[in-house]
PDB file of N, CA and C in Angstrom:
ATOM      1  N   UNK A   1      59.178  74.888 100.582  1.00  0.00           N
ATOM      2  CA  UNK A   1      59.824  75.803  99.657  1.00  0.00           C
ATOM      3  C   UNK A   1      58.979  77.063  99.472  1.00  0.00           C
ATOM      4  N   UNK A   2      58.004  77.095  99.378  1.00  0.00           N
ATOM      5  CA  UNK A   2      56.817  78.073  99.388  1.00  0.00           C
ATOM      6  C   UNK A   2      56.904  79.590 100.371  1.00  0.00           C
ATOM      7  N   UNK A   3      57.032  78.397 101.838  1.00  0.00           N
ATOM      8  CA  UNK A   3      57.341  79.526 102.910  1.00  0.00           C
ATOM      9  C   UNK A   3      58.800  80.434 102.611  1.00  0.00           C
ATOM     10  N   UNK A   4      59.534  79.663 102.764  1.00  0.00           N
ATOM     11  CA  UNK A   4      60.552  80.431 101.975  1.00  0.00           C
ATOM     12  C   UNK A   4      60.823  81.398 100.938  1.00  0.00           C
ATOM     13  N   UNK A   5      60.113  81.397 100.251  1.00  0.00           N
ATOM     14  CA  UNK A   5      59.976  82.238  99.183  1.00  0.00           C
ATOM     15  C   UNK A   5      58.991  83.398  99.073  1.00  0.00           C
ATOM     16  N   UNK A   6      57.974  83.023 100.394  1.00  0.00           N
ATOM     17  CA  UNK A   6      57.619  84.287 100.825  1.00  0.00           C
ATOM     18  C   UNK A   6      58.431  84.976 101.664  1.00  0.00           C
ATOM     19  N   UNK A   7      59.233  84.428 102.292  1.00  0.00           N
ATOM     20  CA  UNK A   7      60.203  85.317 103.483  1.00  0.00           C
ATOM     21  C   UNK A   7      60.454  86.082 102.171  1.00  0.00           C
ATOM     22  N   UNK A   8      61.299  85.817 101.692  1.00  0.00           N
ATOM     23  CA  UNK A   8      62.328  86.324 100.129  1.00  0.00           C
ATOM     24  C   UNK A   8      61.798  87.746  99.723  1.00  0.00           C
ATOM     25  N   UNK A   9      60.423  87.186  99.391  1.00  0.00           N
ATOM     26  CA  UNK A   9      59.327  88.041  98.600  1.00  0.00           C
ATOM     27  C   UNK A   9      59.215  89.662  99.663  1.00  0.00           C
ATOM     28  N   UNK A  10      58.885  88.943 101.023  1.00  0.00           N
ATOM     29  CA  UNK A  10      58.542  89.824 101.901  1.00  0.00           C
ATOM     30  C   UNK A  10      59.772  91.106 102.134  1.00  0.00           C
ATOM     31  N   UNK A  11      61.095  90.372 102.565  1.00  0.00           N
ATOM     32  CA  UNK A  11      62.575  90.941 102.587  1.00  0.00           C
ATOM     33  C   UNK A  11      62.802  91.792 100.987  1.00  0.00           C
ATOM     34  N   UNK A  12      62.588  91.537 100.243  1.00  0.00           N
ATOM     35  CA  UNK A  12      62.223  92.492  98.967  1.00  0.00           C
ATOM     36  C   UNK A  12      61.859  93.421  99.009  1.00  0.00           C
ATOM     37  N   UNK A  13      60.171  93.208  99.400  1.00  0.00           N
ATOM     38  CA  UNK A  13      59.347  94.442  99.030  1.00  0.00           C
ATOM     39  C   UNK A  13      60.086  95.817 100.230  1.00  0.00           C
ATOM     40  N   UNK A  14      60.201  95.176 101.425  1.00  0.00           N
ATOM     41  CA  UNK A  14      60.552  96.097 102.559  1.00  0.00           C
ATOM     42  C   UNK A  14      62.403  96.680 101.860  1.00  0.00           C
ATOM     43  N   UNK A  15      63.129  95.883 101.535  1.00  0.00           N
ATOM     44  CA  UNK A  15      64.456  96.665 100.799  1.00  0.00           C
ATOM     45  C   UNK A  15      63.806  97.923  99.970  1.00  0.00           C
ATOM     46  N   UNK A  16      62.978  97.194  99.346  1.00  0.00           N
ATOM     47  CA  UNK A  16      62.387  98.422  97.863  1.00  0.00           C
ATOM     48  C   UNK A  16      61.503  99.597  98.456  1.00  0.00           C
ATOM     49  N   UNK A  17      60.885  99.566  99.548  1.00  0.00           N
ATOM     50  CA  UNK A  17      60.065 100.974  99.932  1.00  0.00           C
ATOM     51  C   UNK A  17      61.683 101.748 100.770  1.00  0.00           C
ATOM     52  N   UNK A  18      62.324 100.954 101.198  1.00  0.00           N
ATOM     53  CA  UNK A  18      63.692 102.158 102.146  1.00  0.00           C
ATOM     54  C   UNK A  18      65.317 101.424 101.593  1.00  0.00           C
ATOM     55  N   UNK A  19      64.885 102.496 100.781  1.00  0.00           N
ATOM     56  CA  UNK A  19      66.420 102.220 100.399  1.00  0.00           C
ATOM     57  C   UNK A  19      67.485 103.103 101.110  1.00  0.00           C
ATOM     58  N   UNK A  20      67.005 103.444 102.266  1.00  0.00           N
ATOM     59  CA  UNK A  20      68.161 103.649 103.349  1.00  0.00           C
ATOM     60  C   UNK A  20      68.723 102.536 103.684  1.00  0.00           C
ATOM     61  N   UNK A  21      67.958 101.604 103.781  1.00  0.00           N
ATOM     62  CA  UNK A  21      68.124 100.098 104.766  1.00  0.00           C
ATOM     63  C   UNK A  21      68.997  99.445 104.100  1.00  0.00           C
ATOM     64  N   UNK A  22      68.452  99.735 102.421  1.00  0.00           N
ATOM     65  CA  UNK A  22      69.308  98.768 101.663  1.00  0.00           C
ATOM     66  C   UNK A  22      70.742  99.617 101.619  1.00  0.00           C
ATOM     67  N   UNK A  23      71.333 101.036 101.616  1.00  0.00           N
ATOM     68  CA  UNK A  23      72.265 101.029 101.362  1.00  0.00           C
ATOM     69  C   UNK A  23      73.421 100.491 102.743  1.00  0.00           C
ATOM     70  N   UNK A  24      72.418 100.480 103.662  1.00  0.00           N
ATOM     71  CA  UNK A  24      73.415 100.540 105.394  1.00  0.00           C
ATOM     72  C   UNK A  24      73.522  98.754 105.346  1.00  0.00           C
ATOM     73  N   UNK A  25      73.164  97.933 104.617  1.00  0.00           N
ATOM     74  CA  UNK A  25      73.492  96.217 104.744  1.00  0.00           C
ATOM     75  C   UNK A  25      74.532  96.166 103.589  1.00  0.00           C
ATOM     76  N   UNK A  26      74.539  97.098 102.530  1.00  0.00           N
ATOM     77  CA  UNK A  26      75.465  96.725 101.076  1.00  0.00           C
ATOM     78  C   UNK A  26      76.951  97.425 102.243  1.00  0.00           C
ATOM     79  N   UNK A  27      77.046  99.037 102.738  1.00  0.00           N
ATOM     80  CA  UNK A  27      77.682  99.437 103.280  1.00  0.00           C
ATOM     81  C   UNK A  27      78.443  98.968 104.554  1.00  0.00           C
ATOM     82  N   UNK A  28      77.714  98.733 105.681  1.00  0.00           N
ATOM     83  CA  UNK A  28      78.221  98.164 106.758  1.00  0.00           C
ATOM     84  C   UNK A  28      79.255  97.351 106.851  1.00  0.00           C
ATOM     85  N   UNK A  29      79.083  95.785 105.490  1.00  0.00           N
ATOM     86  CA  UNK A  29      80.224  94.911 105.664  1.00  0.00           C
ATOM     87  C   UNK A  29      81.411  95.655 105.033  1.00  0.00           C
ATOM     88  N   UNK A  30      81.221  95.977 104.156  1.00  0.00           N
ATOM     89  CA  UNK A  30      82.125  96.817 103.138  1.00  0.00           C
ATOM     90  C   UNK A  30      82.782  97.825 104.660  1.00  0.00           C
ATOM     91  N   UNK A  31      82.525  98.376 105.293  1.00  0.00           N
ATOM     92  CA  UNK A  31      82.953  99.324 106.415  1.00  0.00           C
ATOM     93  C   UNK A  31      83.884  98.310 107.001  1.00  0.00           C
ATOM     94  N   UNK A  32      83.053  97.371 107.563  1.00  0.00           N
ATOM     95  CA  UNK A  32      84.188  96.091 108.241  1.00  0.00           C
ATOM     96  C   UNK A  32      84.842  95.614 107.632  1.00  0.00           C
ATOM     97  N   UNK A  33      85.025  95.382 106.528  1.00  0.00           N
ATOM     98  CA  UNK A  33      86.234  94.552 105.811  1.00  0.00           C
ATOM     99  C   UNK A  33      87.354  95.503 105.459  1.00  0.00           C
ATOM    100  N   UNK A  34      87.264  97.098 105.166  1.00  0.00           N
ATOM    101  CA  UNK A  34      88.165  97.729 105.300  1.00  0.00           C
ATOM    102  C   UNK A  34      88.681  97.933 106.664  1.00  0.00           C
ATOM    103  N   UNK A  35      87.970  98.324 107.699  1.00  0.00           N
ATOM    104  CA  UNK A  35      88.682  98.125 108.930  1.00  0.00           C
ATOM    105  C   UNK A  35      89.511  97.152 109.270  1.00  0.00           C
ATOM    106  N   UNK A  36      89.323  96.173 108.824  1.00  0.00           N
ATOM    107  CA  UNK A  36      89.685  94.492 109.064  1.00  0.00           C
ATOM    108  C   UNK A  36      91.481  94.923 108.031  1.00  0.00           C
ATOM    109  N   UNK A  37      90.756  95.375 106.738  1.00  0.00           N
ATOM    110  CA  UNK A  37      92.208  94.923 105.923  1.00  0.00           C
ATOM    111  C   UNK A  37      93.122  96.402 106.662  1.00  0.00           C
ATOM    112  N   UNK A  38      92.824  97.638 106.766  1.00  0.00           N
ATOM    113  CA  UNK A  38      93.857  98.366 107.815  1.00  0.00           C
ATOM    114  C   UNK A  38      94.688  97.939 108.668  1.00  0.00           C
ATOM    115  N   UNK A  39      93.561  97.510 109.512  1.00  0.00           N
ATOM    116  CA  UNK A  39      94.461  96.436 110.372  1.00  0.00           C
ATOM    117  C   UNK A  39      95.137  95.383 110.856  1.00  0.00           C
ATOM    118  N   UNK A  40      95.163  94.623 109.116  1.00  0.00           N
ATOM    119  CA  UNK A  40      95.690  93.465 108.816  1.00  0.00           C
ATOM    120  C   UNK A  40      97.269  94.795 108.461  1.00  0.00           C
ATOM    121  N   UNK A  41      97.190  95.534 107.828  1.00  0.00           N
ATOM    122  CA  UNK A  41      98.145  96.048 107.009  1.00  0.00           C
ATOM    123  C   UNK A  41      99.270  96.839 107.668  1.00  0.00           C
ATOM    124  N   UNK A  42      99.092  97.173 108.828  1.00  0.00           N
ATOM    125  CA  UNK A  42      99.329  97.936 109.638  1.00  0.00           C
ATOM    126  C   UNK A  42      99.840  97.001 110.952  1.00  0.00           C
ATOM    127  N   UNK A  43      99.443  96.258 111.178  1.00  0.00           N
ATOM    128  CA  UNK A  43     100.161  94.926 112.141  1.00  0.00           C
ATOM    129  C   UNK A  43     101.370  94.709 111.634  1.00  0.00           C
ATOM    130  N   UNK A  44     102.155  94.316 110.897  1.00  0.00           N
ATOM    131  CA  UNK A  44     103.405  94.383 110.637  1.00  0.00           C
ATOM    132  C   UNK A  44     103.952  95.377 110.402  1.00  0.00           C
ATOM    133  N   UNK A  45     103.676  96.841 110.103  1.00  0.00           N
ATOM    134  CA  UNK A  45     104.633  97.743 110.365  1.00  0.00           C
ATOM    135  C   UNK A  45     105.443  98.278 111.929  1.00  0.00           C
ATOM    136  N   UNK A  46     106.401  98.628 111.597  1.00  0.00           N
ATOM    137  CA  UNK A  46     107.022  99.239 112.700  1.00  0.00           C
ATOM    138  C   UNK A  46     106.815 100.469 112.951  1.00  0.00           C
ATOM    139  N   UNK A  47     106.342 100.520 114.597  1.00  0.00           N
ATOM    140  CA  UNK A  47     105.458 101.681 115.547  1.00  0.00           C
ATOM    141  C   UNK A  47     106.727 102.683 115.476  1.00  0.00           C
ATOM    142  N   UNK A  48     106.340 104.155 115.043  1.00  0.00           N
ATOM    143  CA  UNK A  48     106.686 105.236 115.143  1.00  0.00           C
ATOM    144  C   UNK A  48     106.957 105.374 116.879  1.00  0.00           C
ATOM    145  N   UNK A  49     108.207 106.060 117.498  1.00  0.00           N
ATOM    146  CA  UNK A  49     108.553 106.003 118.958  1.00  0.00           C
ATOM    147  C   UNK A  49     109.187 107.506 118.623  1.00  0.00           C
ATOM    148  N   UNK A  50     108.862 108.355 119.504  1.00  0.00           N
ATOM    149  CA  UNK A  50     109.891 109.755 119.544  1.00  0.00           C
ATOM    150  C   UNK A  50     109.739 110.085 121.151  1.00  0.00           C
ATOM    151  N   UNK A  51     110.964 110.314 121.387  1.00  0.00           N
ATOM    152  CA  UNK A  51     111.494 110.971 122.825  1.00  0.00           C
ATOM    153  C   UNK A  51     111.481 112.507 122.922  1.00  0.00           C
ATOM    154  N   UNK A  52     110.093 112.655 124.041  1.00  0.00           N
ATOM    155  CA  UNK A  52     109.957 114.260 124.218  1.00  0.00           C
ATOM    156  C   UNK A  52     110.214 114.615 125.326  1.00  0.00           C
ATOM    157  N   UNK A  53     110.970 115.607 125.829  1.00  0.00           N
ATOM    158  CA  UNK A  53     111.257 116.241 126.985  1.00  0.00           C
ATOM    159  C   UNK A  53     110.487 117.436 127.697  1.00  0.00           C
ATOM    160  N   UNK A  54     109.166 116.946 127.997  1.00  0.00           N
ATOM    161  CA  UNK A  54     108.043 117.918 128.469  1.00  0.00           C
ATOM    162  C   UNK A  54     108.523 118.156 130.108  1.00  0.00           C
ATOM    163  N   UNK A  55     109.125 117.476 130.498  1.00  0.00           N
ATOM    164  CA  UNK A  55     109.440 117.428 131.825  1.00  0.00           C
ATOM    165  C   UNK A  55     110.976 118.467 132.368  1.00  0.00           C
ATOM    166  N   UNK A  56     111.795 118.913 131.317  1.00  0.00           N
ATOM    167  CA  UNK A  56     112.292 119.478 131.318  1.00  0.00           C
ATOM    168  C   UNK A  56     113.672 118.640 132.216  1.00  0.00           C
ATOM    169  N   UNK A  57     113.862 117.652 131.298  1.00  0.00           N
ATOM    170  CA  UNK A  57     114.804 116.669 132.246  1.00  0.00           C
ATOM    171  C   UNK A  57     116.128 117.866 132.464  1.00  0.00           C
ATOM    172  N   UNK A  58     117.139 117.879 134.085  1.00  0.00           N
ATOM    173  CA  UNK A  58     118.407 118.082 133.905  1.00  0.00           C
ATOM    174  C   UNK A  58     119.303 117.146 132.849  1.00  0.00           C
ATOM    175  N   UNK A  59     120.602 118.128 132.769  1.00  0.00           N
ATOM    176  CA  UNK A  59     121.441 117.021 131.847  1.00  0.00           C
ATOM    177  C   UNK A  59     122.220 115.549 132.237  1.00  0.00           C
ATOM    178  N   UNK A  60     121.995 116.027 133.565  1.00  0.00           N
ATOM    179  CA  UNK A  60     122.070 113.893 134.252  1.00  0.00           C
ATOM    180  C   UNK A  60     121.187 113.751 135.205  1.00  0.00           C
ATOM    181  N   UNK A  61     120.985 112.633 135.594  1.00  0.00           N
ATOM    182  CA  UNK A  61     120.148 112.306 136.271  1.00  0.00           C
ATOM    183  C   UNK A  61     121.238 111.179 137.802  1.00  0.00           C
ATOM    184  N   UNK A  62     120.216 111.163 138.423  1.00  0.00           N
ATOM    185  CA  UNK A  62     121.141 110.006 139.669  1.00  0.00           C
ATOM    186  C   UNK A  62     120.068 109.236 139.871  1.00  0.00           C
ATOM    187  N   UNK A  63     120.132 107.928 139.362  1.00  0.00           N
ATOM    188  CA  UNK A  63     118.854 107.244 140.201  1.00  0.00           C
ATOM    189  C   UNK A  63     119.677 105.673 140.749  1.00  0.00           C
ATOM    190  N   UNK A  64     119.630 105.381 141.828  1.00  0.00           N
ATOM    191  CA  UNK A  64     120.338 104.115 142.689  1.00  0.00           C
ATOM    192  C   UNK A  64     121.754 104.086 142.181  1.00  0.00           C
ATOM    193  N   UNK A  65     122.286 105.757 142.788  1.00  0.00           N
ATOM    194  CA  UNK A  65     123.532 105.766 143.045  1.00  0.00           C
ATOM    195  C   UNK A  65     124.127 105.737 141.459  1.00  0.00           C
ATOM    196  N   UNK A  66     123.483 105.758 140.306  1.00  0.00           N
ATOM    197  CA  UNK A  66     124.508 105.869 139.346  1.00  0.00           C
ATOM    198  C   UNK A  66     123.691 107.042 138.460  1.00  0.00           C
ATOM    199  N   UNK A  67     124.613 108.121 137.883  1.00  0.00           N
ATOM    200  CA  UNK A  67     125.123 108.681 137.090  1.00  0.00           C
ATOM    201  C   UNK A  67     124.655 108.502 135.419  1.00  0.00           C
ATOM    202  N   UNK A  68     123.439 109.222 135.046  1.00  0.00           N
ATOM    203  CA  UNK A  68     123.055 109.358 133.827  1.00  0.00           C
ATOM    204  C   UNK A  68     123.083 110.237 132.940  1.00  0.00           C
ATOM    205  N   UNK A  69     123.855 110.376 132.105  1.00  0.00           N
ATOM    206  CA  UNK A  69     123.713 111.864 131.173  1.00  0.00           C
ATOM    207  C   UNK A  69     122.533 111.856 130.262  1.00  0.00           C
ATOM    208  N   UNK A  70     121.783 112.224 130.118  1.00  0.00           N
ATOM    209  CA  UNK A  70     120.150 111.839 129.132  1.00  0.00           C
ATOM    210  C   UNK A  70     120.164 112.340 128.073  1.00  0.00           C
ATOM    211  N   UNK A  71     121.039 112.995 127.543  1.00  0.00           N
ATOM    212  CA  UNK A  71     121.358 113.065 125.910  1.00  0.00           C
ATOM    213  C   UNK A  71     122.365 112.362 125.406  1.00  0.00           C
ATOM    214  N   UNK A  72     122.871 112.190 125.849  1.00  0.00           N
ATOM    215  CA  UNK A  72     124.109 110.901 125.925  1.00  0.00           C
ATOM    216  C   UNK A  72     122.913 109.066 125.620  1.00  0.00           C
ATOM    217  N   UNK A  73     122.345 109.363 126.895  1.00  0.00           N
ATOM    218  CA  UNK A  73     121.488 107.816 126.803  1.00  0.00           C
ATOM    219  C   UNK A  73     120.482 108.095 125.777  1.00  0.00           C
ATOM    220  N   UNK A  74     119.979 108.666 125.286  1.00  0.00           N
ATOM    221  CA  UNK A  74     118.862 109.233 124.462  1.00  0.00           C
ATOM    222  C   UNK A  74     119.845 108.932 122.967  1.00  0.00           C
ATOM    223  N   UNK A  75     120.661 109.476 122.718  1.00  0.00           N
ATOM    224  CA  UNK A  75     121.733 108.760 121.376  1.00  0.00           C
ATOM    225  C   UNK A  75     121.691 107.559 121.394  1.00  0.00           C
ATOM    226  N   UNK A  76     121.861 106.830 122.375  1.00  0.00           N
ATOM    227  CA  UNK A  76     122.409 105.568 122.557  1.00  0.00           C
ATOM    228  C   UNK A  76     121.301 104.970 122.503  1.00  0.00           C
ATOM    229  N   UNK A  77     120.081 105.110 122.563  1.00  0.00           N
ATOM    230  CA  UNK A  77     118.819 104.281 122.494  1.00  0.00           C
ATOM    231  C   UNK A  77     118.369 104.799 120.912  1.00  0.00           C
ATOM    232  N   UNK A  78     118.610 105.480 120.068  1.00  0.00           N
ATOM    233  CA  UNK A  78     118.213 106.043 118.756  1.00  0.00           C
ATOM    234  C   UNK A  78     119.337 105.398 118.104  1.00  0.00           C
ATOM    235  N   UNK A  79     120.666 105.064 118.655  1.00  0.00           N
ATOM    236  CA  UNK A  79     121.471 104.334 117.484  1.00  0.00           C
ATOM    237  C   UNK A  79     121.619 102.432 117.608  1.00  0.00           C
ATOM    238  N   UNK A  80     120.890 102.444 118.770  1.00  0.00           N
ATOM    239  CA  UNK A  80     120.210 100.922 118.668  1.00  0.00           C
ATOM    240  C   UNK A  80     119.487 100.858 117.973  1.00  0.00           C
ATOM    241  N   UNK A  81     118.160 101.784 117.913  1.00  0.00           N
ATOM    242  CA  UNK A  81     117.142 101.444 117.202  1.00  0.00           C
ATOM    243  C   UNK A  81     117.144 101.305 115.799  1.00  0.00           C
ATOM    244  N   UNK A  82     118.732 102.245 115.285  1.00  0.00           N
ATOM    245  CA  UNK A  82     118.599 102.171 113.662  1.00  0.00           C
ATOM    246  C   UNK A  82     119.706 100.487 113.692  1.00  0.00           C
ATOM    247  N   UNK A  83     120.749 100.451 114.619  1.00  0.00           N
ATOM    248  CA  UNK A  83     120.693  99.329 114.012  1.00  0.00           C
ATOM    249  C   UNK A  83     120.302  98.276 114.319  1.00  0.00           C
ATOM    250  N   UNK A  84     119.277  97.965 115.187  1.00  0.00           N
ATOM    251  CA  UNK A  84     118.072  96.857 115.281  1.00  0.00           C
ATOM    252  C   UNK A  84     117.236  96.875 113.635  1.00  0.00           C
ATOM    253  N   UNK A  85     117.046  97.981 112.891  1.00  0.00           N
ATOM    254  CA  UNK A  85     116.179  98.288 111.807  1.00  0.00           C
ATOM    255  C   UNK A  85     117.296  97.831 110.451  1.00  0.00           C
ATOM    256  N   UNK A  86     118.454  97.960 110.829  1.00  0.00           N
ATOM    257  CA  UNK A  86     119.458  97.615 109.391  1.00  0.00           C
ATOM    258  C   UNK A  86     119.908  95.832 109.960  1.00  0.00           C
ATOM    259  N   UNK A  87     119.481  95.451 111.213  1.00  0.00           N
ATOM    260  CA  UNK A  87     119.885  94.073 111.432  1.00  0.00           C
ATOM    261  C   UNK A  87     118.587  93.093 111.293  1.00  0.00           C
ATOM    262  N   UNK A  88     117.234  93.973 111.201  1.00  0.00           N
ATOM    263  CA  UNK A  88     116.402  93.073 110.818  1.00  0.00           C
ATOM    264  C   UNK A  88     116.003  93.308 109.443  1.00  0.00           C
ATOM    265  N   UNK A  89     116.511  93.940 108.563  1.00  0.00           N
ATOM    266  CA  UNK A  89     116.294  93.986 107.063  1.00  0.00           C
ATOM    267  C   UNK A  89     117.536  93.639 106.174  1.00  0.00           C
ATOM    268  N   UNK A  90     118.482  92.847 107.271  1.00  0.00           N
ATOM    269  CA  UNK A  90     119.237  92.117 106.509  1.00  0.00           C
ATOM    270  C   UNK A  90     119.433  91.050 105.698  1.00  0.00           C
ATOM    271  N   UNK A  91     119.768  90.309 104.360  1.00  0.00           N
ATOM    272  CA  UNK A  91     119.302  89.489 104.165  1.00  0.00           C
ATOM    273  C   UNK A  91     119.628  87.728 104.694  1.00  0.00           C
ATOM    274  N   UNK A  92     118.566  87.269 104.470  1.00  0.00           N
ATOM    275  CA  UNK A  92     118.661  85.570 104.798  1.00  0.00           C
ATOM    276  C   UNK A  92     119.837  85.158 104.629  1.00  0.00           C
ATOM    277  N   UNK A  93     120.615  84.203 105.723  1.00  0.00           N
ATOM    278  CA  UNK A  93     121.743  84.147 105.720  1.00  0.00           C
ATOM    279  C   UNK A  93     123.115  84.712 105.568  1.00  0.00           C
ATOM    280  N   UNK A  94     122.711  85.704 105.679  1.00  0.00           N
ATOM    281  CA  UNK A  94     124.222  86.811 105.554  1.00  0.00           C
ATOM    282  C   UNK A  94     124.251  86.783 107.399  1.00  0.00           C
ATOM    283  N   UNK A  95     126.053  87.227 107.569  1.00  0.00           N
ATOM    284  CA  UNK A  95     126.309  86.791 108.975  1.00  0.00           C
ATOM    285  C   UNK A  95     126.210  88.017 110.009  1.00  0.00           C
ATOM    286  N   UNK A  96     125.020  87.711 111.060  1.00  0.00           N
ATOM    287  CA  UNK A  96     125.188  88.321 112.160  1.00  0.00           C
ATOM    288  C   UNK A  96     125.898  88.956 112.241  1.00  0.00           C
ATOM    289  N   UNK A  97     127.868  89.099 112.340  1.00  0.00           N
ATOM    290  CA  UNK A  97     128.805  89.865 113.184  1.00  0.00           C
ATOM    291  C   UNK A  97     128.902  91.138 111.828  1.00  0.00           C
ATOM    292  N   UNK A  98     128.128  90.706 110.940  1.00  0.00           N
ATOM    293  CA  UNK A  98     128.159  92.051 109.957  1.00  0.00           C
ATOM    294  C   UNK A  98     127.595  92.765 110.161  1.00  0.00           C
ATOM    295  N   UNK A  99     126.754  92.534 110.577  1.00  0.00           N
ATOM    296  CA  UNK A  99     125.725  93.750 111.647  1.00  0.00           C
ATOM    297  C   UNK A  99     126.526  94.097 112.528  1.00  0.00           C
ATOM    298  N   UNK A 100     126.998  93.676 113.431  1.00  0.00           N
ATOM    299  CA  UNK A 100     127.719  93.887 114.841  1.00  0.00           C
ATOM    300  C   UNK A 100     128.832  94.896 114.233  1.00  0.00           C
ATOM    301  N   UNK A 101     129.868  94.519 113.033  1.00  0.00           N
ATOM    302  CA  UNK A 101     131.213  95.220 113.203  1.00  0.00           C
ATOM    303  C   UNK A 101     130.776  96.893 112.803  1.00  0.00           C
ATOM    304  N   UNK A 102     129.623  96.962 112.172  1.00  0.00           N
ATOM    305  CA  UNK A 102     129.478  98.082 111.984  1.00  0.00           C
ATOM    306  C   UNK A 102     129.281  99.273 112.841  1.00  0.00           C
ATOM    307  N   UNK A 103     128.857  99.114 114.184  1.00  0.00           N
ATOM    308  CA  UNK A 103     129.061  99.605 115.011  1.00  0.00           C
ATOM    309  C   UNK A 103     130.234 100.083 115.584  1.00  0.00           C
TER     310      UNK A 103
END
């Protein structure tokens, strides 16, 4: 028990001459546990997605013989997505095709 309590003693005196040291061991976990809870908090939200046209798409496209209008398909992938977002914040047990007829 003795030895021990000089470690203690020793880990003391060295905190008390640099209290740099001591604030970067109080700080550090405190740094990680907010990182930790961000990214606990932030795992279940839903990822921001936006469609940019840097490429300067034409207004259709042809790829294996079929026929794409890309503002046309570009609607059609933005009005899935809202109602994928009103069919998963629907509530418990209310019926599927109520989602569906709204379309």
């Amino acid at each position: 028990m003795n030895r021990i309590a000089l470690l203690l003693r020793k880990d003391v005196l060295v905190l008390r001459r640099s209290p740099l040291l001591l604030g970067i061991l109080i700080a550090y976990p405190l740094t990680i546990a907010l990182l930790v809870g961000l990214v606990a908090s932030y795992g279940s939200s839903k990822p921001r997605v936006a469609f940019v046209d840097e490429d300067n798409l034409p207004a259709s496209v042809v790829l294996g013989g079929k026929r794409f209008d890309v503002s046309h398909t570009i609607d059609q992938v933005s009005n899935n997505e809202s109602w994928c977002a009103s069919r998963a914040t629907r509530p418990i047990g209310s019926s599927p095709t109520a989602a569906w007829s709204r379309s």
